[in-house]
Protein backbone atom coordinates (compact mmCIF):
# COMPACT_ATOMS: atom_id res chain seq x y z
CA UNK A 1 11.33 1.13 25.05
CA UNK A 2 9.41 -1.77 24.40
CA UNK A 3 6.82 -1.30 21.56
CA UNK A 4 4.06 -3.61 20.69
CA UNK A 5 2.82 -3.18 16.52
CA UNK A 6 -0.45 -4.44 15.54
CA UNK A 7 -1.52 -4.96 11.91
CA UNK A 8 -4.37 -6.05 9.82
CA UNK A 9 -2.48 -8.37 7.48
CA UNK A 10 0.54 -10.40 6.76
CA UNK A 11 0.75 -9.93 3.33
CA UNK A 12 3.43 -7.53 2.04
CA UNK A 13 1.73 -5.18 -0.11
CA UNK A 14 2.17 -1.59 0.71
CA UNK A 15 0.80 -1.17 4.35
CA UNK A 16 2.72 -4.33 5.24
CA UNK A 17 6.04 -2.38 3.45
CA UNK A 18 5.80 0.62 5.53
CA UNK A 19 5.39 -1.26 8.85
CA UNK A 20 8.25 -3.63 7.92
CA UNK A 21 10.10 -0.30 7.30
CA UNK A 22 8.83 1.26 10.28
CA UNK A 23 10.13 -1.63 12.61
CA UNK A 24 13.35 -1.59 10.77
CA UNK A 25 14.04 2.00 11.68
CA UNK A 26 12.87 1.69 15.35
CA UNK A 27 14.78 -1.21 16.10
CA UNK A 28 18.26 0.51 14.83
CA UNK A 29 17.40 3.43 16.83
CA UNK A 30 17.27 1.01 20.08
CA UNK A 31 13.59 0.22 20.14
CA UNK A 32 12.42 -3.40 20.64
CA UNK A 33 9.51 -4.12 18.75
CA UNK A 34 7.10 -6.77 18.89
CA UNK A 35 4.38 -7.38 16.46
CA UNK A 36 1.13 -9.38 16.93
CA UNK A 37 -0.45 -10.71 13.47
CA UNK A 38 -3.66 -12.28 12.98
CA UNK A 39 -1.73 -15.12 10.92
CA UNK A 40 1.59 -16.25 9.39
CA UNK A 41 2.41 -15.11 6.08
CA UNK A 42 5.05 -13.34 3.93
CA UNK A 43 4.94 -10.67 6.58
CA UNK A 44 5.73 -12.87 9.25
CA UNK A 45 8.53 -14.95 7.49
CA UNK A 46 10.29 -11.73 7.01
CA UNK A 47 10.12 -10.38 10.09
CA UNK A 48 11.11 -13.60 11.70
CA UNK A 49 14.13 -13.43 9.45
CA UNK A 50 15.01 -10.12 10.99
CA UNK A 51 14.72 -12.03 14.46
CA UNK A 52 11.54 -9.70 15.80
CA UNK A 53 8.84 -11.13 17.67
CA UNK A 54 5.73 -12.10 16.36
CA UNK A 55 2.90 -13.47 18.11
CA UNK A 56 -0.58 -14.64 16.88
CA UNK A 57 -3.39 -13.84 18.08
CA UNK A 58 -7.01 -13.47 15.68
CA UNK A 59 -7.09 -9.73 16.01
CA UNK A 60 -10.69 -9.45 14.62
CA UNK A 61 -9.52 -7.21 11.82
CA UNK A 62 -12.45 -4.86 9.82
CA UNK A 63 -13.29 -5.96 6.97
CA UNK A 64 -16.19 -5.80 4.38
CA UNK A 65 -17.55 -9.31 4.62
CA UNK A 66 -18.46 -8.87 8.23
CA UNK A 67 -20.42 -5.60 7.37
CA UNK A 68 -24.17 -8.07 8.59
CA UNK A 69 -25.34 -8.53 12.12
CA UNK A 70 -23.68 -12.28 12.46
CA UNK A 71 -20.45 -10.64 11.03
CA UNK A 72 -20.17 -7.64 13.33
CA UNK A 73 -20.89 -10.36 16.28
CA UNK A 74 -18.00 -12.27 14.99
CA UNK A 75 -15.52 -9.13 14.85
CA UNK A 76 -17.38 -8.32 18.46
CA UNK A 77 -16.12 -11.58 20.04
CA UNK A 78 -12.64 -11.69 18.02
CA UNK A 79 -11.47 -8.34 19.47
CA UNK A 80 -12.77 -9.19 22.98
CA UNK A 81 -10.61 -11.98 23.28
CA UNK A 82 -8.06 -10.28 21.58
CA UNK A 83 -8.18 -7.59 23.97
CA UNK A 84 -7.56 -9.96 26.91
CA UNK A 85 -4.46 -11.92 25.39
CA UNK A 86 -2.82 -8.30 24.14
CA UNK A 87 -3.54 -7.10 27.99
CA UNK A 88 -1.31 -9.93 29.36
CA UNK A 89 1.61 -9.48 26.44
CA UNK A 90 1.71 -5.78 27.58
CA UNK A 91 2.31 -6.78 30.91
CA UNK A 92 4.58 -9.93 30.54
CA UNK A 93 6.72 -7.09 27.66
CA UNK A 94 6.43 -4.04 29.83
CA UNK A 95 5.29 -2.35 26.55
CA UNK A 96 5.31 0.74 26.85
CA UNK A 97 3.73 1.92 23.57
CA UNK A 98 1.16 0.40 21.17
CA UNK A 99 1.22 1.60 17.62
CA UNK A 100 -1.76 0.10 15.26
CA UNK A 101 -0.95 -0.04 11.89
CA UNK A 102 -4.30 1.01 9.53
CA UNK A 103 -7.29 1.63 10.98
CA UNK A 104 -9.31 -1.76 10.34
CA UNK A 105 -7.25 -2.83 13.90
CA UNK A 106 -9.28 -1.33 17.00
CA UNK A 107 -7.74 -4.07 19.56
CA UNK A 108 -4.73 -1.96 20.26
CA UNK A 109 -6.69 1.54 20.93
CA UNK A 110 -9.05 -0.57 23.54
CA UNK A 111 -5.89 -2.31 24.98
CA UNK A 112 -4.42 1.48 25.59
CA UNK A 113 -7.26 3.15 26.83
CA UNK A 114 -7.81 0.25 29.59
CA UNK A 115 -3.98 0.30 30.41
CA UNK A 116 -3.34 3.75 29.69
CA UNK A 117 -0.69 3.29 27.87
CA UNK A 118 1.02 5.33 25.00
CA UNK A 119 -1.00 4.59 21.40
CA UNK A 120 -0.36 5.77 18.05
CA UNK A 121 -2.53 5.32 15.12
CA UNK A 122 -0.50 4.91 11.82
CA UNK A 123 -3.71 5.87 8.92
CA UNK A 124 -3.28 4.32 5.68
CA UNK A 125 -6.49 4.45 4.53
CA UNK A 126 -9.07 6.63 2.64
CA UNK A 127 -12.34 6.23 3.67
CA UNK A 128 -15.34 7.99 1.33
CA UNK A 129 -18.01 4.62 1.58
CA UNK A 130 -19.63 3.93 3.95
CA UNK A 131 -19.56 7.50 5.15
CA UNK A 132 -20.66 5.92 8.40
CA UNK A 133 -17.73 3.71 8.57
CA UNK A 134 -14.87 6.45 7.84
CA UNK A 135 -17.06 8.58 10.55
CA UNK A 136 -16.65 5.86 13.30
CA UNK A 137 -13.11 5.13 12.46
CA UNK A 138 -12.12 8.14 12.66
CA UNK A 139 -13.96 9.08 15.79
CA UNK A 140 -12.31 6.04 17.05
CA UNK A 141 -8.69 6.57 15.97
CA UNK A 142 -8.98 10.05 17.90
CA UNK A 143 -10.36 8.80 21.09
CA UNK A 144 -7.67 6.35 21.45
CA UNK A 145 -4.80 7.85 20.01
CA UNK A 146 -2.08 10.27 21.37
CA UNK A 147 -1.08 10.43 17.85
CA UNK A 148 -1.89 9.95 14.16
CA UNK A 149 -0.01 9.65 11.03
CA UNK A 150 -1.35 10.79 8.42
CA UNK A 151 0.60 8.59 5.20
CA UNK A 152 -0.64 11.76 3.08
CA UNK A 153 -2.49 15.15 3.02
CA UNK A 154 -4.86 13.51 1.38
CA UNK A 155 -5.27 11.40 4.00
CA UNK A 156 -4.86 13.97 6.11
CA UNK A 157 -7.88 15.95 4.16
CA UNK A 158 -10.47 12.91 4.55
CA UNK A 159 -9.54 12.24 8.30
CA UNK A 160 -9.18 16.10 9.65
CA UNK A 161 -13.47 16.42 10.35
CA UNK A 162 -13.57 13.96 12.67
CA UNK A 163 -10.02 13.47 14.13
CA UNK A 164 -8.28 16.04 16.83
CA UNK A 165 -5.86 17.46 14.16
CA UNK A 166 -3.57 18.69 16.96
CA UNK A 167 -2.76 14.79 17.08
CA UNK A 168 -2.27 14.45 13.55
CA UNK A 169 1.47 14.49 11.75
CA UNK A 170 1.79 13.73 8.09
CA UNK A 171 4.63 11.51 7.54
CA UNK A 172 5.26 10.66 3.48
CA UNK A 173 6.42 6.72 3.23
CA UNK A 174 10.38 6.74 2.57
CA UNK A 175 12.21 4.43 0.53
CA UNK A 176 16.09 2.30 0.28
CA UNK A 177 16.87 3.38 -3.21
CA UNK A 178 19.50 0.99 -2.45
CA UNK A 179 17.12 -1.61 -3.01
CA UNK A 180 16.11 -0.77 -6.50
CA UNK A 181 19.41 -0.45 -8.27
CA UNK A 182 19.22 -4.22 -9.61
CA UNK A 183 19.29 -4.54 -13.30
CA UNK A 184 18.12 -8.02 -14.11
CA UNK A 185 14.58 -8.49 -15.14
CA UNK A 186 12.25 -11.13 -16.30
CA UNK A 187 12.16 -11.07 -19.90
CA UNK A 188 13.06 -14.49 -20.20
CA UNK A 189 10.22 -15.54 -18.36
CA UNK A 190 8.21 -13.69 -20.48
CA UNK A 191 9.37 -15.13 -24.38
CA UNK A 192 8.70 -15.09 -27.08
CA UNK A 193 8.49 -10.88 -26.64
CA UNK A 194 9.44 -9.59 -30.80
CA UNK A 195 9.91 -6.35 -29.48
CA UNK A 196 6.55 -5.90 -27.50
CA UNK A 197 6.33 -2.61 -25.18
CA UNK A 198 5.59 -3.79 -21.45
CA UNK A 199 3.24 -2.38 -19.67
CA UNK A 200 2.41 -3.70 -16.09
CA UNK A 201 0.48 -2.83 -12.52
CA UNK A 202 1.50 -4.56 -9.69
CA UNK A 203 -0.82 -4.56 -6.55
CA UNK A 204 -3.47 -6.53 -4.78
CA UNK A 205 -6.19 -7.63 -7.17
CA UNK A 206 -9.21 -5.83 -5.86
CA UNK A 207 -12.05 -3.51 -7.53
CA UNK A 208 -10.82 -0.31 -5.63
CA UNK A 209 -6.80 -1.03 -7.10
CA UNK A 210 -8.33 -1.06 -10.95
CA UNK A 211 -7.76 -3.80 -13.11
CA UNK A 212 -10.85 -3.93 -14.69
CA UNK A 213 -9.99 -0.05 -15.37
CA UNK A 214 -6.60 -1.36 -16.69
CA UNK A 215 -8.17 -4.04 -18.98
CA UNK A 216 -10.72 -1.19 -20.48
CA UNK A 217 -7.42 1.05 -21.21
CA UNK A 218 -5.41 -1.95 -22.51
CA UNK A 219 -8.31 -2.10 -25.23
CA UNK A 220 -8.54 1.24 -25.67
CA UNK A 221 -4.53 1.08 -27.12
CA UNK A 222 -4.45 -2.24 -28.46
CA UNK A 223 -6.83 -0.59 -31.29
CA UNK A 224 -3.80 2.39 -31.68
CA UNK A 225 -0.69 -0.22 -31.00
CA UNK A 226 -0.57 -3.74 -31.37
CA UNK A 227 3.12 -4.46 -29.90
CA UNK A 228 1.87 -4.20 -26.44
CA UNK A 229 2.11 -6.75 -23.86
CA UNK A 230 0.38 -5.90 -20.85
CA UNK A 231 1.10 -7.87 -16.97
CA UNK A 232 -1.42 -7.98 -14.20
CA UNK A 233 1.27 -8.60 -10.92
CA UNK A 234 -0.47 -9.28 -7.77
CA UNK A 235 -2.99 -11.76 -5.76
CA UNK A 236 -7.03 -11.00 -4.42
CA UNK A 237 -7.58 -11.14 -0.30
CA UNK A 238 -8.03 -14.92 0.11
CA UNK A 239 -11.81 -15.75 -0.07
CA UNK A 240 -12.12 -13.18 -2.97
CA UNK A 241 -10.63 -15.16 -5.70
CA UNK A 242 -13.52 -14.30 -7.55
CA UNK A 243 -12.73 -10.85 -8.85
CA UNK A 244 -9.05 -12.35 -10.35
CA UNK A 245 -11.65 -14.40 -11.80
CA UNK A 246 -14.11 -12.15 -13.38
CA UNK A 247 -10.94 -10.00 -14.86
CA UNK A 248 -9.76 -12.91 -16.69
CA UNK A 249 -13.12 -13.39 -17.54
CA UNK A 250 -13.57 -10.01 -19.41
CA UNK A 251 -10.40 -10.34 -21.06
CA UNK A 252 -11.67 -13.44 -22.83
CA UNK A 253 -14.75 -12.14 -23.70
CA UNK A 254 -12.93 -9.05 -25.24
CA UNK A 255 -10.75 -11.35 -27.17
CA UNK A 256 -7.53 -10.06 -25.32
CA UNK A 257 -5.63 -13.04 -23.88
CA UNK A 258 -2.58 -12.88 -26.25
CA UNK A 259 -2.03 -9.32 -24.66
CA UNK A 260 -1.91 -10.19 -21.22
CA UNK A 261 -0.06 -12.20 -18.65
CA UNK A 262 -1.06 -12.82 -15.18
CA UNK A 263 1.97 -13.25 -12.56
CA UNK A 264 0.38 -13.43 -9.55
CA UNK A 265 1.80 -12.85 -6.09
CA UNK A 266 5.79 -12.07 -6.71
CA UNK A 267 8.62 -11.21 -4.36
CA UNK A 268 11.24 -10.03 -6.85
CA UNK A 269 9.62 -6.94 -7.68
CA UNK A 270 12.46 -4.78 -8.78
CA UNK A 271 13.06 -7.45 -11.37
CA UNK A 272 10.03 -6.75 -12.52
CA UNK A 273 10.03 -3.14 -12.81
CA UNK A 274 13.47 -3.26 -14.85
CA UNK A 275 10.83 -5.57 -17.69
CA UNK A 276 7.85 -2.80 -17.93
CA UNK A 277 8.47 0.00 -20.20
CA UNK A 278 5.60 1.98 -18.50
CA UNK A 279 4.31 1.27 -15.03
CA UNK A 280 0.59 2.25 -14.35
CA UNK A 281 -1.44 2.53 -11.19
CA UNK A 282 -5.47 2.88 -12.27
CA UNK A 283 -6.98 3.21 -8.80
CA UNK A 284 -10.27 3.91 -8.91
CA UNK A 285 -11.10 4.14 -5.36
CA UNK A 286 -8.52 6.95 -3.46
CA UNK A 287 -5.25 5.60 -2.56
CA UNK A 288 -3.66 7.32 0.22
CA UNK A 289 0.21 6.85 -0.57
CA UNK A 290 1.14 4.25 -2.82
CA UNK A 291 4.10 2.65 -2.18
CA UNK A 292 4.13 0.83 -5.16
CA UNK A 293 4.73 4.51 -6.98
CA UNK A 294 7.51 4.99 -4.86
CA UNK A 295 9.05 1.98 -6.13
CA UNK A 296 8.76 2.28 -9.40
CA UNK A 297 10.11 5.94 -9.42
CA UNK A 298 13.28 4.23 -7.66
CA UNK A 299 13.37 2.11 -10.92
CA UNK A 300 13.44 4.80 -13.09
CA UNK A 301 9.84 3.91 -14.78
CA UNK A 302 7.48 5.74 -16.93
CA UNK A 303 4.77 6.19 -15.02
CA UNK A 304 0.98 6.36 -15.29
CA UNK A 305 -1.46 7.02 -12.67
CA UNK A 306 -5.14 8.41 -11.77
CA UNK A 307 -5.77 11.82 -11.05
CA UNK A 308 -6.43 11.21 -7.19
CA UNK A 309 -5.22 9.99 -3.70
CA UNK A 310 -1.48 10.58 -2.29
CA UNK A 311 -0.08 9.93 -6.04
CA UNK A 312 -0.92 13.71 -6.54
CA UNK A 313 1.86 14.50 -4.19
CA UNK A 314 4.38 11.66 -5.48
CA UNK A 315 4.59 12.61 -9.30
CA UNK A 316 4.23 16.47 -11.32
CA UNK A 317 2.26 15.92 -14.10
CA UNK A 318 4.40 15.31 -17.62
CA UNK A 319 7.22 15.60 -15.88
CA UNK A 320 7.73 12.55 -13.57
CA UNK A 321 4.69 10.67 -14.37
CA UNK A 322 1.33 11.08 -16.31
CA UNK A 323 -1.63 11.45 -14.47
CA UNK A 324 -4.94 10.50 -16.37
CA UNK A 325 -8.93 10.19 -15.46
CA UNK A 326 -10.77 7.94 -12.90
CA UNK A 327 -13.63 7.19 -15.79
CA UNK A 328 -12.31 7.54 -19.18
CA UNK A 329 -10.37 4.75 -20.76
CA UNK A 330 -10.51 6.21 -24.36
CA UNK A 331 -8.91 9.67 -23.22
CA UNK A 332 -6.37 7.27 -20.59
CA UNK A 333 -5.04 5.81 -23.77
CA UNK A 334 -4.47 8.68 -25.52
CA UNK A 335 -2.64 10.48 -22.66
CA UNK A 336 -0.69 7.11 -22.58
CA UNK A 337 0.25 7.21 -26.69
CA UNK A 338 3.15 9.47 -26.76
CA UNK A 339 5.05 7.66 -23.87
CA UNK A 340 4.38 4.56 -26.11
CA UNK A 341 5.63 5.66 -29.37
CA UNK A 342 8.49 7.75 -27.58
CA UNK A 343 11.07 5.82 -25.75
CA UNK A 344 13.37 9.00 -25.17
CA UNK A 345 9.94 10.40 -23.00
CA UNK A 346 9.85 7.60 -21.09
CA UNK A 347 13.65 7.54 -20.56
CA UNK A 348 13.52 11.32 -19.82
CA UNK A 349 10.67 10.55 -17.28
CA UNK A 350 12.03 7.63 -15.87
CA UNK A 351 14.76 9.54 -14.41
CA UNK A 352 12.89 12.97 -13.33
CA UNK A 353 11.46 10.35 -11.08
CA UNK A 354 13.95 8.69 -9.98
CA UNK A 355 15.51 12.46 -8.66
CA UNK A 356 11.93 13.34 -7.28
CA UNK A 357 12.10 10.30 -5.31
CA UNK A 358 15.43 10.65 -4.16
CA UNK A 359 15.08 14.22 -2.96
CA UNK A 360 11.07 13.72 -1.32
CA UNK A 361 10.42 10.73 -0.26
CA UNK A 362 13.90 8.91 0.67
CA UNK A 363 13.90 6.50 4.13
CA UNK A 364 16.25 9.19 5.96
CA UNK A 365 13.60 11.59 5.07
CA UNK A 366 10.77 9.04 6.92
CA UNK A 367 13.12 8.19 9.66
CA UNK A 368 13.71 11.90 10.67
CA UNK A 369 9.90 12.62 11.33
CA UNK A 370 9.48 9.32 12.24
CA UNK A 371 11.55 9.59 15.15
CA UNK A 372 10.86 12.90 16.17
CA UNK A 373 7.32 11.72 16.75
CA UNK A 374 8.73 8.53 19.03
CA UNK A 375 10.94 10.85 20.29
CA UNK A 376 8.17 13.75 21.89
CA UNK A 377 7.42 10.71 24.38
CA UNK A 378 10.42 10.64 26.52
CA UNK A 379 9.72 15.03 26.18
């Protein structure tokens, strides 16, 4: 079966993961993928490596800056001439099933319903503002969908009103522990370090993923600890440089910068994860199933998170992570203390999660329902 995957981005942040993931696992199972991206990228490079298809076309992805009349006439005219090239592709491939990776890409649902051919929706995403938005999404994804995944019950919770939930299956991401077994880190990069606790995020540098939250916590400790070095890993969406800037703006006004180092975009993330003594994820905004948890439970971190989204179902609470509040900084950092003055805690809870990880949410795990979703098509 020929399968054609479209997706909103070629980064390789956690969407871009999974669907990298995804392909792997249908292609050893005898599928042939083909993906269409809106532009090269790390995404692309890697996949090319893994000699799959990729073909660009301007996809006329969803995105906030296009929420204004000459923006939504843009996205209008993007997807109709998507639509058209994808149309030919299907034919020239003899695709026989489109599967549209987040729900920001409505070219592929458009493509199916007109060729009526098999579509699944792959749902990534939380949706709570604009209600509007997550309403015609949704409404969408179920019209032109045979099938859903759901990354999450709790993405399964804000989709179910307005989706048919007959469609829906919730599929956890899966992870190659195999992957994260490296030891070497970066401390040399980091020098002089006089034996400074790390503590690190690592995601796209946006105001729903919580680095100003992270900077108002770092603070918050910094007046408790003083041996605390804290990284920011991670780029903004090009065009929104601006928020990196305004972060490293607040920590200079707050008289932090000796506490912090920025590191950008990175690719050796396990390397990374081996420096951090604790690893901390201060969404404020709901994240459905962070993969970047996933990861750092296969590095046996200490880990930190807010008390919402798919991380609810990753970690128990003082056992393999910690979870603490959306809005409170002060009571954050004192939830955080004891894993900072306590390096048998974090060692002990390092390696709860590492088990949790192994036993929930391993890849065999994902490619099991995985493929018995693919697998109800030839039924």
């Amino acid at each position: 079966m020929n399968i054609l995957f479209l997706h909103s981005s070629s980064d390789l942040y956690g969407a871009s993961k999974v669907l990298l993931t995804t392909i792997h696992l249908l292609k050893k199972n005898g599928y042939t993928p083909i993906v269409v991206l809106s532009k090269t990228g790390p995404l692309s490079e890697a996949l090319t490596k893994e000699n799959i298809e990729v073909i660009l076309i301007p996809l006329g992805i969803l995105r906030k800056k296009y929420f204004s009349l000459l923006g939504l006439f843009n996205r209008i005219g993007n997807i109709q001439s998507a639509k058209k090239k994808i149309i030919r592709i299907c034919s020239e491939k003899n695709i026989e099933l489109i599967y549209s990776n987040t729900t920001t890409v409505l070219v592929g649902g458009l493509v199916a319903k007109k060729l009526n051919i098999r579509h699944i929706y792959h749902v990534h995403e939380i949706i709570e503002h604009p209600k509007w938005l997550g309403f015609f999404l949704h409404k969408f994804v179920t019209w032109s969908a045979q099938n859903i995944i759901a990354v999450s019950a709790a993405v399964n919770e804000n989709i179910k009103k307005n989706v048919d939930n007959k469609k829906t299956w919730i599929i956890h991401n899966g992870l190659d522990i195999a992957q994260f077994l490296s030891i070497k880190d970066i401390k040399n990069e980091l020098k002089p370090l006089s034996q400074k606790i790390i503590i690190g995020m690592i995601g796209r540098i946006s105001a729903g993923k919580g680095q100003d939250y992270f900077i108002d916590i770092a603070d918050e400790l910094i007046k408790k600890k003083r041996n605390l070095l804290f990284l920011i890993v991670g780029d903004p969406y090009p065009g929104n440089e601006f928020v990196e800037e305004g972060i490293k703006n607040k920590i200079r006004s707050l008289g932090l910068t000796q506490y912090f180092r920025f590191l950008g975009y990175r690719t050796d993330i396990v390397e990374i994860f081996n420096t951090l003594d604790v690893f901390v994820l201060p969404s404020t905004a709901p994240d459905s199933f962070p993969t970047v948890i996933l990861e750092a439970m296969a590095c046996r971190k200490a880990i930190v998170a807010t008390t919402q989204g798919g991380a609810l179902e990753m970690l128990i609470h003082n056992e393999s992570g910690i979870f603490i509040p959306l809005d409170n900084a002060k009571n954050s950092a004192e939830l955080m203390v004891p894993l900072l003055t306590d390096p048998t805690k974090r060692s002990a809870m390092g390696i709860a999660a590492f088990e949790r990880v192994r036993e929930k949410f391993s890849l065999s795990a994902f490619e099991t329902r995985l493929m018995a979703l693919i697998n109800t098509f030839h039924a």
